[in-house]
C-alpha atoms as a PDB file:
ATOM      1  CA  UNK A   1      48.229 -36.096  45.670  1.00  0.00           C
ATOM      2  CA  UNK A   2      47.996 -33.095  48.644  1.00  0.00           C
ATOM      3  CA  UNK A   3      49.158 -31.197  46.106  1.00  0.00           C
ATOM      4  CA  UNK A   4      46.692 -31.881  43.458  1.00  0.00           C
ATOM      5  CA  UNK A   5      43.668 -31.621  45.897  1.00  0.00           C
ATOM      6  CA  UNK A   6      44.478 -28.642  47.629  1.00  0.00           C
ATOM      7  CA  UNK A   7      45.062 -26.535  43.898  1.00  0.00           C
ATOM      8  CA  UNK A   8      40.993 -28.645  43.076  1.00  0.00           C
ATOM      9  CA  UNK A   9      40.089 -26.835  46.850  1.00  0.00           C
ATOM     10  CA  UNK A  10      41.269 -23.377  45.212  1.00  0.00           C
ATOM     11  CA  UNK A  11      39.874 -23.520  42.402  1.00  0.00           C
ATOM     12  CA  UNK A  12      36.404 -24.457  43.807  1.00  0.00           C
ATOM     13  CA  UNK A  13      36.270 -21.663  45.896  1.00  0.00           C
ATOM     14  CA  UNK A  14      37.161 -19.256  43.293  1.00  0.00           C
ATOM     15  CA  UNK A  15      34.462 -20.571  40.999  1.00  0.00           C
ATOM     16  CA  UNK A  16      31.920 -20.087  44.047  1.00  0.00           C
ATOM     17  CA  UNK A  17      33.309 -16.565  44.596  1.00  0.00           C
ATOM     18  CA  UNK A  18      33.195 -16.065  41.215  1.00  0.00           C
ATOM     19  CA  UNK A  19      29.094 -17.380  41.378  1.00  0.00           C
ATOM     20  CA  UNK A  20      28.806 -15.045  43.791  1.00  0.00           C
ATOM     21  CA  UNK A  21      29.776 -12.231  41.507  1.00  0.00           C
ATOM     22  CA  UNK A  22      27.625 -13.076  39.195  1.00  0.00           C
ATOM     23  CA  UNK A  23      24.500 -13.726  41.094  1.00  0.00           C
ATOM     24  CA  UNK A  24      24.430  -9.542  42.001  1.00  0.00           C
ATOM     25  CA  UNK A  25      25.897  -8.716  38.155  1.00  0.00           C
ATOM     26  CA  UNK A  26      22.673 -10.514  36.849  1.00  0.00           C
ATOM     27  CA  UNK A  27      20.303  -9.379  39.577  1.00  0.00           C
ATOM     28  CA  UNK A  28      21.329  -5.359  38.712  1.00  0.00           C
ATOM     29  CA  UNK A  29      21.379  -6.265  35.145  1.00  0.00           C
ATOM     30  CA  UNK A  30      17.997  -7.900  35.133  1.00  0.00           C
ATOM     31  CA  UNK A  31      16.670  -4.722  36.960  1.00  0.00           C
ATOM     32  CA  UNK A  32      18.194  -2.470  34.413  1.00  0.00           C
ATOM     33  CA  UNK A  33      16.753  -4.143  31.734  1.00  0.00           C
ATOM     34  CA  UNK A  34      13.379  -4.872  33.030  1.00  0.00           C
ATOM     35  CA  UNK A  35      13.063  -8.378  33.191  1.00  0.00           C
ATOM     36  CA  UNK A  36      11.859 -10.524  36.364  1.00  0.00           C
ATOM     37  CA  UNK A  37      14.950 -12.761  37.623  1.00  0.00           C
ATOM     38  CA  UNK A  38      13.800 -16.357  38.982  1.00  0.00           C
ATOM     39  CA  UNK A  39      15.773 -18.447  41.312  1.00  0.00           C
ATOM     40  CA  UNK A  40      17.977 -16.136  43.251  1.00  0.00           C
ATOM     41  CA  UNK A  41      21.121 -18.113  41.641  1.00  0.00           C
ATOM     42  CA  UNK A  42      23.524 -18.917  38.788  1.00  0.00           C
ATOM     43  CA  UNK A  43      24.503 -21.984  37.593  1.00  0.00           C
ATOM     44  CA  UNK A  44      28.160 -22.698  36.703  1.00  0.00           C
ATOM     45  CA  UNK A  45      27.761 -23.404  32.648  1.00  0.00           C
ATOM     46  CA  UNK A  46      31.582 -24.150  31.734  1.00  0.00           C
ATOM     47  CA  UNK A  47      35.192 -23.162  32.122  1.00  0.00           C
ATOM     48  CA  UNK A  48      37.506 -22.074  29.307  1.00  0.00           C
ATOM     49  CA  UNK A  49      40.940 -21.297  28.419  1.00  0.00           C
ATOM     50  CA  UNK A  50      42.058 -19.186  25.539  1.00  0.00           C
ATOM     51  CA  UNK A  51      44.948 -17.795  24.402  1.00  0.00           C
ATOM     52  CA  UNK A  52      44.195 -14.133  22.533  1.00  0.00           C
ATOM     53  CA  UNK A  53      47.393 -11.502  23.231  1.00  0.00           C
ATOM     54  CA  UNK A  54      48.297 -14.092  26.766  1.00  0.00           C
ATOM     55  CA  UNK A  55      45.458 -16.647  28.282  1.00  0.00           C
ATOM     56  CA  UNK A  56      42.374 -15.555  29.029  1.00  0.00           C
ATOM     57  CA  UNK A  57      39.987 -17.706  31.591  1.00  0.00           C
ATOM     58  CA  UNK A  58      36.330 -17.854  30.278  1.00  0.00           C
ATOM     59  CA  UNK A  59      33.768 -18.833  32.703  1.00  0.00           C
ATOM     60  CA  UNK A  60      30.482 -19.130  31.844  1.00  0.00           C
ATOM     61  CA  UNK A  61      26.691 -18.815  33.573  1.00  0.00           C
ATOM     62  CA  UNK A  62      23.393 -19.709  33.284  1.00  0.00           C
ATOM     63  CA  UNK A  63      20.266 -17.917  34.841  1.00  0.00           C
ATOM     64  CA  UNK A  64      16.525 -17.880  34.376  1.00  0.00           C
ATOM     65  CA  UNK A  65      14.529 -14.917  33.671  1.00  0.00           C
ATOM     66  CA  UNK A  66      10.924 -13.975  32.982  1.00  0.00           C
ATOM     67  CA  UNK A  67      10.053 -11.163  30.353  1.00  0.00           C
ATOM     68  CA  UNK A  68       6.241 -10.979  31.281  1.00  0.00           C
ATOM     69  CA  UNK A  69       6.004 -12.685  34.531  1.00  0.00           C
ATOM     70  CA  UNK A  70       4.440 -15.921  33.506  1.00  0.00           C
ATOM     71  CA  UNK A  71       6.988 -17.224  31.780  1.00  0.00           C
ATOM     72  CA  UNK A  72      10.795 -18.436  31.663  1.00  0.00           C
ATOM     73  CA  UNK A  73      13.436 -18.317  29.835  1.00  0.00           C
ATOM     74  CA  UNK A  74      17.422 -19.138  29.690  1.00  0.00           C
ATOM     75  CA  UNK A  75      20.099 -16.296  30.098  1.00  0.00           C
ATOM     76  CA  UNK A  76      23.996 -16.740  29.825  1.00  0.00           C
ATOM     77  CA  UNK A  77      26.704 -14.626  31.438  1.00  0.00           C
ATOM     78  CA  UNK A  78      30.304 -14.592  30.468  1.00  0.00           C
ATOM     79  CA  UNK A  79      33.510 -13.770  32.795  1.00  0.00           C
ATOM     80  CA  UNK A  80      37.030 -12.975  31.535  1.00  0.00           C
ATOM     81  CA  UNK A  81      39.577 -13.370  33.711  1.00  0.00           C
ATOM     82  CA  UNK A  82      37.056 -12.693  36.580  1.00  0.00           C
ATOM     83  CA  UNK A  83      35.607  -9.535  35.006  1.00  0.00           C
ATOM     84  CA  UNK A  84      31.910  -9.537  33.379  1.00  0.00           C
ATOM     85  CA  UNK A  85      32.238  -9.958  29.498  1.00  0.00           C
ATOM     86  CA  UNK A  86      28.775  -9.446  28.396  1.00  0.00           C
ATOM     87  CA  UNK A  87      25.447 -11.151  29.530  1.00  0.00           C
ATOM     88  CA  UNK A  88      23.005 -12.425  26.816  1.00  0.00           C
ATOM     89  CA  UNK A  89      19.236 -12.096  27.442  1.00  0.00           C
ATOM     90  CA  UNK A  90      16.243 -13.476  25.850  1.00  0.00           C
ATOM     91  CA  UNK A  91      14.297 -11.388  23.398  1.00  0.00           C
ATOM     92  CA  UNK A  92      10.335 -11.256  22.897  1.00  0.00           C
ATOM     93  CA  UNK A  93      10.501 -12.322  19.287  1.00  0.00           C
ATOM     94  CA  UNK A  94      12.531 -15.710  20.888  1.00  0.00           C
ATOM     95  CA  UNK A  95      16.193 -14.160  19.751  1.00  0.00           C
ATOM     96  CA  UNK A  96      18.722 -12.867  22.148  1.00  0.00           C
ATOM     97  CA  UNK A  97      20.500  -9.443  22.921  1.00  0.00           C
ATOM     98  CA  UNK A  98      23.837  -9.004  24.298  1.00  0.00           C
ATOM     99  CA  UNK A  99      24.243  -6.772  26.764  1.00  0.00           C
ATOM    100  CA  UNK A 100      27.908  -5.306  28.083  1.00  0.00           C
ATOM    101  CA  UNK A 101      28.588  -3.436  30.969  1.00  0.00           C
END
């Protein structure tokens, strides 16, 4: 049982350093793309495992953004194995755009 809550203690901080990682990855990305980011923070969306060429460890985020200042809208961020995938960002015309580092 020691065992199994000290591996749950690991993990947990990983996903907060991991948070961590992602909260300045969307801040810079925000800038670069001109949008205004709300709420200083990310929000852990989900946790995946795949298997493509070994396993892979897909983590996922959620942030809010504003595109003209007086509104908000959801943005989604996506880590494999601990590396930024791609972030996906609201559009005007209420579609998204991905956007890779």
């Amino acid at each position: 049982m020691l065992l199994i809550l000290a591996c749950a203690a690991m993990a947990w901080l990983a996903l907060r350093g991991l948070a961590e990682k992602a909260t300045v990855a969307g801040m810079r990305a925000c800038q670069s793309r001109g949008v205004q980011w709300l709420d200083s923070h990310v929000g852990f969306a989900g946790l995946r495992l795949r298997w493509r060429n070994g396993p892979q460890v897909l983590v996922d985020f959620r942030f809010d953004v504003s595109l003209t200042g007086q509104d908000r809208h959801g943005a989604r961020m996506r880590y494999l194995n601990g590396e930024i995938e791609w972030i996906s960002f609201p559009t005007n015309d209420g579609g998204s755009e991905l956007w890779t580092p």
